[in-house]
N, C-alpha and C. Protein backbone atom coordinates (compact mmCIF):
# COMPACT_ATOMS: atom_id res chain seq x y z
N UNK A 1 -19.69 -18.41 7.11
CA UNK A 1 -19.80 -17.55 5.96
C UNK A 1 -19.04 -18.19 4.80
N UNK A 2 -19.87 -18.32 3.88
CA UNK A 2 -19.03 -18.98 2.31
C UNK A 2 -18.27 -17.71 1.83
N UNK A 3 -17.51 -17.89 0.82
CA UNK A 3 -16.97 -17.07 -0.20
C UNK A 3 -17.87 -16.78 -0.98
N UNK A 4 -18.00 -15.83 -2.03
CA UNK A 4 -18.91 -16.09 -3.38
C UNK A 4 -18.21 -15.57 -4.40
N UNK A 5 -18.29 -15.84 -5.55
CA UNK A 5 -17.83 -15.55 -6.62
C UNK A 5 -18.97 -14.78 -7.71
N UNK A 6 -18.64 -13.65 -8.38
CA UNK A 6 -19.73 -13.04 -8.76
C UNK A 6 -19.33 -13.02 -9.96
N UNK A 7 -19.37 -12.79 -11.23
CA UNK A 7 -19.34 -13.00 -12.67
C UNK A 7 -19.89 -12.25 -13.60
N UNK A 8 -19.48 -11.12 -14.19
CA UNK A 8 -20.43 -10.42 -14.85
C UNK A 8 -19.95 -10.58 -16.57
N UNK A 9 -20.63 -11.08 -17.20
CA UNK A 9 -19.81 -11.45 -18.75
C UNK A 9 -20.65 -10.51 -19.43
N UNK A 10 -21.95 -9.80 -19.47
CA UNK A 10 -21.97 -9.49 -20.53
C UNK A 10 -21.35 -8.27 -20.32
N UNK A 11 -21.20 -7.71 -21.70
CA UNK A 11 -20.64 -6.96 -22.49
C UNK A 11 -20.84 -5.04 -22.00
N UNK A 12 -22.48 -5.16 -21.24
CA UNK A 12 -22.62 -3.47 -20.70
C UNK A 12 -21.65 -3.29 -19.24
N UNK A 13 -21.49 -4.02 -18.72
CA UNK A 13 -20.77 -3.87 -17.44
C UNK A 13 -19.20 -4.34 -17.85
N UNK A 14 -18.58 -2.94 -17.28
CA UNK A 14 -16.77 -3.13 -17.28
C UNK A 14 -16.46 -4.22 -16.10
N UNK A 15 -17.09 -4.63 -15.05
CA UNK A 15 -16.48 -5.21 -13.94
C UNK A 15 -16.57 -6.65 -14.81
N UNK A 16 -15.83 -7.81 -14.56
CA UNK A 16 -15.90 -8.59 -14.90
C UNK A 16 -15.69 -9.77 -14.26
N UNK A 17 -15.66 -9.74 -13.25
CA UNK A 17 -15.66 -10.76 -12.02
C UNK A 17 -15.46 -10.21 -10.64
N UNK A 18 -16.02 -10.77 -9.62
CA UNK A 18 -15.73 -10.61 -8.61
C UNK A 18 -15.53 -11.66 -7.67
N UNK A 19 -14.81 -11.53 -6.62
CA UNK A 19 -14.90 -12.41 -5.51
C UNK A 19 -14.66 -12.05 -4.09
N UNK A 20 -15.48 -12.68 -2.66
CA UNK A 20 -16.05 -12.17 -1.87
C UNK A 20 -14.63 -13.15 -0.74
N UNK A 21 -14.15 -12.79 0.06
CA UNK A 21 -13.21 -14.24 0.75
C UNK A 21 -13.03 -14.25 2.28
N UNK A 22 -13.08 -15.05 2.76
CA UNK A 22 -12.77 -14.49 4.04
C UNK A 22 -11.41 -13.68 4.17
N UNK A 23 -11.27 -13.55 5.47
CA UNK A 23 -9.60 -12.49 5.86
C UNK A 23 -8.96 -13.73 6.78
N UNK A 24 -8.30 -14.90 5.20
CA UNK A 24 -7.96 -15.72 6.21
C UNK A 24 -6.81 -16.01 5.07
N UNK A 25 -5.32 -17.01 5.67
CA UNK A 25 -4.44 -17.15 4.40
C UNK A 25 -5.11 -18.33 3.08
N UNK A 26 -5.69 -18.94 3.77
CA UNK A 26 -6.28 -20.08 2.47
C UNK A 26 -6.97 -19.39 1.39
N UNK A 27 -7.68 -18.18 2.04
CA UNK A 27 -8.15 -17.19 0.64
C UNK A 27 -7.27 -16.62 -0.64
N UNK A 28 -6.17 -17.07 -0.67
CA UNK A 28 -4.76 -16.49 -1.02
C UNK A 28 -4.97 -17.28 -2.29
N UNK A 29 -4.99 -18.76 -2.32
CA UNK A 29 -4.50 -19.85 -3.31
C UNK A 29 -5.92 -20.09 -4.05
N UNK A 30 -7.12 -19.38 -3.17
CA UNK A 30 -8.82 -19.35 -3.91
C UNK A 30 -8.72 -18.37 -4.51
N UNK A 31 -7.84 -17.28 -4.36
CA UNK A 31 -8.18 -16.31 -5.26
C UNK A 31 -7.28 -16.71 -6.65
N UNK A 32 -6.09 -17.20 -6.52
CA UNK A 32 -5.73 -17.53 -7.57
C UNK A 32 -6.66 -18.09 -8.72
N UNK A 33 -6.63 -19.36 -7.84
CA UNK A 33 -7.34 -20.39 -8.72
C UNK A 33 -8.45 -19.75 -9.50
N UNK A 34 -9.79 -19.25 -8.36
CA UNK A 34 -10.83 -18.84 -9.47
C UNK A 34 -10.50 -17.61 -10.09
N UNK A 35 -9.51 -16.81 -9.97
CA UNK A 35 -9.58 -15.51 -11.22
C UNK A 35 -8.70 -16.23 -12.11
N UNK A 36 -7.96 -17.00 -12.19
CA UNK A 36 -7.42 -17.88 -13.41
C UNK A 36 -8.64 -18.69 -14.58
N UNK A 37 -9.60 -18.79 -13.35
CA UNK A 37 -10.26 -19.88 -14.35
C UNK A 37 -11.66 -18.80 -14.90
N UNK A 38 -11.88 -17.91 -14.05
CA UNK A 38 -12.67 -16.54 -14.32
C UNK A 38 -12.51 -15.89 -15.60
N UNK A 39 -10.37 -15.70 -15.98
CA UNK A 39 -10.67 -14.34 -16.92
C UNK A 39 -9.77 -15.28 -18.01
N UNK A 40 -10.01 -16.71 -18.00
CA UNK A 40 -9.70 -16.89 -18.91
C UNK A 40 -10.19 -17.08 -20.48
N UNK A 41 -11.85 -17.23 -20.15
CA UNK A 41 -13.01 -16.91 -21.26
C UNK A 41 -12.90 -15.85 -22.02
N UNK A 42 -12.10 -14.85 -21.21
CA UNK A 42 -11.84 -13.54 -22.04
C UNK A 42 -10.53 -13.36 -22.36
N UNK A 43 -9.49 -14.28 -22.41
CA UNK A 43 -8.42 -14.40 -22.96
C UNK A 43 -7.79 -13.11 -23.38
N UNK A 44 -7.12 -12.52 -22.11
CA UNK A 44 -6.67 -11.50 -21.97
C UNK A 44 -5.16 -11.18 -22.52
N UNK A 45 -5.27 -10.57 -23.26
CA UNK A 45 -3.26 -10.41 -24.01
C UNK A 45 -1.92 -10.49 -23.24
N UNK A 46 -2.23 -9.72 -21.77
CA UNK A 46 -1.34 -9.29 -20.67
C UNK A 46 -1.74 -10.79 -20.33
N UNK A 47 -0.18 -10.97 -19.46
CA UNK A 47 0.57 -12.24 -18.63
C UNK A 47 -0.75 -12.36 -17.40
N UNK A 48 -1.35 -13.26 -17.71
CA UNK A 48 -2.10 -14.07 -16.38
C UNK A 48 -1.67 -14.58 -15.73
N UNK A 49 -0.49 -15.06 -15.52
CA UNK A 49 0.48 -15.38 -14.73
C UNK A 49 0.81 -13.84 -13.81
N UNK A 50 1.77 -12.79 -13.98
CA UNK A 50 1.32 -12.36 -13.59
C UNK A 50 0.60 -11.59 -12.55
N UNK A 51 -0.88 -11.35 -13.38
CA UNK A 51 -1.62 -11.12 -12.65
C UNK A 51 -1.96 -11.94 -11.45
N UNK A 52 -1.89 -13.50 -11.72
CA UNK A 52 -2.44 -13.93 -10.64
C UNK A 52 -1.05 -14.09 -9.30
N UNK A 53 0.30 -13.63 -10.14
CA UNK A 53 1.55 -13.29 -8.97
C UNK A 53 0.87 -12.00 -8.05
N UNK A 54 0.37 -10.86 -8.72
CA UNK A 54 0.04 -9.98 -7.92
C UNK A 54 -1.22 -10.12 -6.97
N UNK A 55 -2.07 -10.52 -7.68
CA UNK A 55 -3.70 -10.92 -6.98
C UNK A 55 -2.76 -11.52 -5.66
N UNK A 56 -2.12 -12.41 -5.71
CA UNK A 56 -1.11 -13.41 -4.66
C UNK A 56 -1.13 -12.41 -3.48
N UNK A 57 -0.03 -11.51 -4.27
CA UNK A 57 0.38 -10.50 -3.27
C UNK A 57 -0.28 -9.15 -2.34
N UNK A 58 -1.44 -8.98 -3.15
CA UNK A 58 -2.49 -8.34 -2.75
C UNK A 58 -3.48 -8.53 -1.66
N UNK A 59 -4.12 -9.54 -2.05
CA UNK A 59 -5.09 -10.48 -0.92
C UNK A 59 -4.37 -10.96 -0.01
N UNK A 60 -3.03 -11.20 0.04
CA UNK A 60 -2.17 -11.69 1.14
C UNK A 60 -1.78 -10.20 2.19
N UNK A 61 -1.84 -9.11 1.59
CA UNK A 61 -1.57 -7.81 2.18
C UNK A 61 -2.83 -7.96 2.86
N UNK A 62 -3.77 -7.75 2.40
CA UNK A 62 -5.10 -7.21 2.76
C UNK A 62 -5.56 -8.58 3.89
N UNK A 63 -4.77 -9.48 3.49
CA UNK A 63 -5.24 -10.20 5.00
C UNK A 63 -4.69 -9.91 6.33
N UNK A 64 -3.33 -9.80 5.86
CA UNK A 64 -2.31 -9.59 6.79
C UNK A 64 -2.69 -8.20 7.66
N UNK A 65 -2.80 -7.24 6.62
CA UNK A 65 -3.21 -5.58 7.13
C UNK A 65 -4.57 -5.29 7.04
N UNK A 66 -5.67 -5.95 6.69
CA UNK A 66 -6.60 -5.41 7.20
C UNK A 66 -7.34 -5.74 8.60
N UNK A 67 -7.87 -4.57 9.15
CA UNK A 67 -8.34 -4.79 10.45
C UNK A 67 -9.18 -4.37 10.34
N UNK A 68 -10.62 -4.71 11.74
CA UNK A 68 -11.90 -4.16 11.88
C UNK A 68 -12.57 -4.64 13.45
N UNK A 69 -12.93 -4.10 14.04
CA UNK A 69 -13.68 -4.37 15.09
C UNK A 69 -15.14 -5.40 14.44
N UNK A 70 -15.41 -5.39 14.18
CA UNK A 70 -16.63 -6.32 13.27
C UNK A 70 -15.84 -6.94 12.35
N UNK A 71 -16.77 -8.58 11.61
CA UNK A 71 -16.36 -9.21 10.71
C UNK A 71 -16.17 -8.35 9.70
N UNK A 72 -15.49 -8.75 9.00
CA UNK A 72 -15.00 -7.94 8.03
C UNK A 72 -14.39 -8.93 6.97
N UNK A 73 -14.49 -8.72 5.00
CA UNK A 73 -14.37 -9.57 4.31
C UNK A 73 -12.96 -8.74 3.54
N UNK A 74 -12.25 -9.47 2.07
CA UNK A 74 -11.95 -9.17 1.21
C UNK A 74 -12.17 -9.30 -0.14
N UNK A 75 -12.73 -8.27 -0.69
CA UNK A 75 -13.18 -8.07 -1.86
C UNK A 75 -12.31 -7.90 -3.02
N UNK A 76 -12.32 -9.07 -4.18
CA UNK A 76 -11.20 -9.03 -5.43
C UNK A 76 -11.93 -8.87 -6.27
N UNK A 77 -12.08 -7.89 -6.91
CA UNK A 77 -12.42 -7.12 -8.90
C UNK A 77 -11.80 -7.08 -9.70
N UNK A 78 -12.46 -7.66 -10.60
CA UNK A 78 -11.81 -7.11 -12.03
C UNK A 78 -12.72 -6.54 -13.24
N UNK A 79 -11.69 -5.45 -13.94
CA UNK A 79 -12.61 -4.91 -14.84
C UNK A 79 -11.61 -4.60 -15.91
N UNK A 80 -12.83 -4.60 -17.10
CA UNK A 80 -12.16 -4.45 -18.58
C UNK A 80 -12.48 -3.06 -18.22
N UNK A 81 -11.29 -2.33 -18.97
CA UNK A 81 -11.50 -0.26 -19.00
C UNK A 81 -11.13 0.01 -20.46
N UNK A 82 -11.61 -0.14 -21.70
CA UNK A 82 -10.91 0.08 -22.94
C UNK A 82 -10.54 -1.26 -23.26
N UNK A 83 -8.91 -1.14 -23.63
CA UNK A 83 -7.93 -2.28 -23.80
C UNK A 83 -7.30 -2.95 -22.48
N UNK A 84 -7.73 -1.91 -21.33
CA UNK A 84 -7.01 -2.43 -20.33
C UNK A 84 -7.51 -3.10 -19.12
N UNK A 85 -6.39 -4.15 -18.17
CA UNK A 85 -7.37 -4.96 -17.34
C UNK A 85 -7.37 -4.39 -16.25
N UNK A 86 -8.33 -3.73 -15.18
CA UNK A 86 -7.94 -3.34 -13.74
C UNK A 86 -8.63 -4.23 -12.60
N UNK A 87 -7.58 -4.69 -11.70
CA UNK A 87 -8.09 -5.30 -10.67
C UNK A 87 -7.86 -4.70 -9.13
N UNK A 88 -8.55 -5.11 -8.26
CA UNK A 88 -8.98 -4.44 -7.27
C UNK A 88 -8.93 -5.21 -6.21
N UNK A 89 -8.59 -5.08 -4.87
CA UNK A 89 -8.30 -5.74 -3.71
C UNK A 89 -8.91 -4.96 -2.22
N UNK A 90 -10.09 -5.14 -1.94
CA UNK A 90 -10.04 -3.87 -1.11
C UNK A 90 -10.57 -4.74 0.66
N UNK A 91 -10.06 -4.06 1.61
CA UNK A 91 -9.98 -4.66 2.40
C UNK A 91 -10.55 -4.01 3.76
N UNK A 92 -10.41 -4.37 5.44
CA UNK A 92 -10.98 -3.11 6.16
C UNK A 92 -9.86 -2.55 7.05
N UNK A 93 -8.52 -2.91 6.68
CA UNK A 93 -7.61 -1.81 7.07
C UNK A 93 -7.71 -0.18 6.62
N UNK A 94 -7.23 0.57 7.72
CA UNK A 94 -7.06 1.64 7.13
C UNK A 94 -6.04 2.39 5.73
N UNK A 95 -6.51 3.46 4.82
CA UNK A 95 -6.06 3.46 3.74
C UNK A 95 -4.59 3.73 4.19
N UNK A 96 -4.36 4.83 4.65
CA UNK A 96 -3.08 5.30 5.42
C UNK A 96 -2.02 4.05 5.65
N UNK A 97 -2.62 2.69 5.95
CA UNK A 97 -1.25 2.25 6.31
C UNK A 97 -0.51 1.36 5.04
N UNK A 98 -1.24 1.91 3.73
CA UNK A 98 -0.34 1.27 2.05
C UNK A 98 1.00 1.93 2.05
N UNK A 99 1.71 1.55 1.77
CA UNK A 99 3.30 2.00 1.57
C UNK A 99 4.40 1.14 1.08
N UNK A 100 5.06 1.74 0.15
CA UNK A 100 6.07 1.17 -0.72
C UNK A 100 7.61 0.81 0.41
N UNK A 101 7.58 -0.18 0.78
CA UNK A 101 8.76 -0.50 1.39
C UNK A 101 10.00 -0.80 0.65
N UNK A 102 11.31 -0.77 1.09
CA UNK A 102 12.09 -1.35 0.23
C UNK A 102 13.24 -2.06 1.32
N UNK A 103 12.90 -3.05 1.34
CA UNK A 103 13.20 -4.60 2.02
C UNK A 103 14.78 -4.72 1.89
N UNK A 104 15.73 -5.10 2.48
CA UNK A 104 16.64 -5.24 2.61
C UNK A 104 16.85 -7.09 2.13
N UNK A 105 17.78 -7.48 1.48
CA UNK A 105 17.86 -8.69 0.98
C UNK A 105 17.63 -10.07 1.85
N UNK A 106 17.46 -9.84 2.70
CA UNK A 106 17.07 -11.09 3.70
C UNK A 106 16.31 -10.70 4.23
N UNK A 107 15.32 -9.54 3.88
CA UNK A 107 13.91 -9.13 4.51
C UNK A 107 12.98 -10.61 4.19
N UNK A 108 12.46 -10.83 4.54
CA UNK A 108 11.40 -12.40 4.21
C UNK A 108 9.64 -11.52 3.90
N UNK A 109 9.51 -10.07 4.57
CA UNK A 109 8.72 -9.76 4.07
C UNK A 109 8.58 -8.08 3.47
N UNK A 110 7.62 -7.36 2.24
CA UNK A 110 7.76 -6.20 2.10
C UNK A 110 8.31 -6.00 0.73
N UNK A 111 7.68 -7.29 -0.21
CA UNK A 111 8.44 -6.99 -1.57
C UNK A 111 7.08 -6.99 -2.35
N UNK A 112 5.74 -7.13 -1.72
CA UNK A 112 4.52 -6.91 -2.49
C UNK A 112 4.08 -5.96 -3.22
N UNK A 113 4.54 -5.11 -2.62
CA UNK A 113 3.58 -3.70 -3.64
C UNK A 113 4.97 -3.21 -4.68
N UNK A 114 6.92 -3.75 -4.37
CA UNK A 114 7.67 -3.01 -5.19
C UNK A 114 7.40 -4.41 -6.38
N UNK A 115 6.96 -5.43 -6.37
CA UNK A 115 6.54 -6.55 -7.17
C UNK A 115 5.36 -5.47 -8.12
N UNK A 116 4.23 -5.26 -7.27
CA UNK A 116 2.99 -4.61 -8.27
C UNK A 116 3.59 -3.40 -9.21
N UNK A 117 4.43 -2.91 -8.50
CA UNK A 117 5.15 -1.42 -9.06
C UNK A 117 5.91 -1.89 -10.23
N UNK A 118 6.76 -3.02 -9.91
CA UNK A 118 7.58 -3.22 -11.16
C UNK A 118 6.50 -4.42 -12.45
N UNK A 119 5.65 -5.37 -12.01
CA UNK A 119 5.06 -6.26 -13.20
C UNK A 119 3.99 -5.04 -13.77
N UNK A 120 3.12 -4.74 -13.07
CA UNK A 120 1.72 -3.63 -13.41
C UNK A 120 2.22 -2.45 -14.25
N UNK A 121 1.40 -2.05 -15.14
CA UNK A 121 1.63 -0.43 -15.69
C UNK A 121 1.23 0.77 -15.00
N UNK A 122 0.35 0.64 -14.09
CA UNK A 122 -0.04 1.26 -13.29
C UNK A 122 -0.47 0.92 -12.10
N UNK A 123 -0.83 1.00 -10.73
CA UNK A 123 -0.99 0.99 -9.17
C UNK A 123 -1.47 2.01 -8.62
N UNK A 124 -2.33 1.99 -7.60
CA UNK A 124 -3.16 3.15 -6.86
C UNK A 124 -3.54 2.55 -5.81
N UNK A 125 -3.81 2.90 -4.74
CA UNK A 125 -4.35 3.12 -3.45
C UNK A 125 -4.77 3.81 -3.05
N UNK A 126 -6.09 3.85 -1.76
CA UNK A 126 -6.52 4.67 -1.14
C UNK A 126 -7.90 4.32 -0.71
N UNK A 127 -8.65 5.00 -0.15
CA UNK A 127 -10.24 4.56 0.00
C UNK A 127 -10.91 3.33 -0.53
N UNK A 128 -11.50 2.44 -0.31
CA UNK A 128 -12.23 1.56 -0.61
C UNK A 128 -14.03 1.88 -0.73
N UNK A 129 -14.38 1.93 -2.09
CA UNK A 129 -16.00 2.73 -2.09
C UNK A 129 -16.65 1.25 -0.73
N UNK A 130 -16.13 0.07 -0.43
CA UNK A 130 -16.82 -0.37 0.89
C UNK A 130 -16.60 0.03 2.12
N UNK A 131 -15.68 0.75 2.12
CA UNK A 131 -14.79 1.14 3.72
C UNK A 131 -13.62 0.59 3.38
N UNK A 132 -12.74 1.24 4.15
CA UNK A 132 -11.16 0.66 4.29
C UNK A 132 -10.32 0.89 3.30
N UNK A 133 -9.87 -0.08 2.94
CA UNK A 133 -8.34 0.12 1.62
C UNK A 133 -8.97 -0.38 0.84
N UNK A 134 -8.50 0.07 -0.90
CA UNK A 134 -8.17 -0.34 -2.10
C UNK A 134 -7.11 -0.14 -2.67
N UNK A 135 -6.66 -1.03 -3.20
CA UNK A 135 -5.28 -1.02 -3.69
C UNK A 135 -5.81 -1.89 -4.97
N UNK A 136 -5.34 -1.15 -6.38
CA UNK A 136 -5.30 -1.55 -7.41
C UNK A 136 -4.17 -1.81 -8.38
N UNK A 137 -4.43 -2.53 -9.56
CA UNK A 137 -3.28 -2.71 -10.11
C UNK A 137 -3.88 -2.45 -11.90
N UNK A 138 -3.63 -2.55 -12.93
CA UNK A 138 -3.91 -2.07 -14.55
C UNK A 138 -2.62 -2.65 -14.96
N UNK A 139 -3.31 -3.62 -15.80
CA UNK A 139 -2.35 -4.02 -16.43
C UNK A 139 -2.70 -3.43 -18.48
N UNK A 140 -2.24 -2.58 -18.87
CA UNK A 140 -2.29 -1.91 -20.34
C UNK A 140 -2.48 -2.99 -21.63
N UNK A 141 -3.14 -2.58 -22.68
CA UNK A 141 -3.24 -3.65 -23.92
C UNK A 141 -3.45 -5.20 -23.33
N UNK A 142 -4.36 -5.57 -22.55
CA UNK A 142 -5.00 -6.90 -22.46
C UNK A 142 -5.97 -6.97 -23.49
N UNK A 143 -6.26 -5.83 -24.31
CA UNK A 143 -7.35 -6.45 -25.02
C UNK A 143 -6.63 -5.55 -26.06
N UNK A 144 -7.48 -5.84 -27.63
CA UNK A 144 -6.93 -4.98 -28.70
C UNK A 144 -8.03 -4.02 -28.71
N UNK A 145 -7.47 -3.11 -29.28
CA UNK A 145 -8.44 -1.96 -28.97
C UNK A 145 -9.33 -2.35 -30.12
């Protein structure tokens, strides 16, 4: 099974890229790369850097925690909403097991989602419209209104 990368530029559709990856760690440093080189045509105001720290931390959750009796993929979105950028990570773990940990200083893991909480303006979880988890992130004023 390839990856695919999906691309939506014009202007009637808010989604603005997508990408399809396996549930493996090398998908981690592909997602970087192509949503760097994806949303940079649209030269977004908010830190792409960043975003692509969280995308990091996201797709690395959703590999780590998602599960499925059948193959099963991870799906990365992004969409313009207004001025603002929202991206999307959704995976086939169950929604129930997202949770804000708070890691003790030589924890090595469990600083992903208080990372999304503190760079992002906003964060959500829960249902995935494919099955499983979504966990999102909005980052505010990427675009001028």
């Amino acid at each position: 099974m390839a990856y695919t990368i999906d691309r939506h530029p014009c202007e009637e559709s808010p989604r603005l890229g997508a990408m399809t990856l396996h549930p493996v760690p090398e998908s981690v440093p592909r997602a970087r790369r192509w949503f760097r080189k994806f949303i940079e045509p649209y030269d977004p105001a908010c830190s792409v850097d960043d975003c692509v720290l969280l995308i990091s931390e996201l797709v690395t959750n959703a590999v780590v925690h998602g599960t499925s009796d059948e193959p099963w993929v991870v799906r990365l979105e992004w969409f313009r909403e207004g001025t603002s950028l929202r991206v999307e990570v959704h995976n086939a773990g169950p929604p129930a097991n997202v949770r804000m940990k708070c890691p003790d200083a030589d924890d090595v893991h469990g600083r992903g989602l208080p990372l999304v909480e503190s760079l992002a303006d906003s964060w959500h979880s829960g249902p995935s419209r494919f099955g499983g988890t979504m966990v999102s992130f909005e980052m505010a004023d990427a675009w001028p209104s």
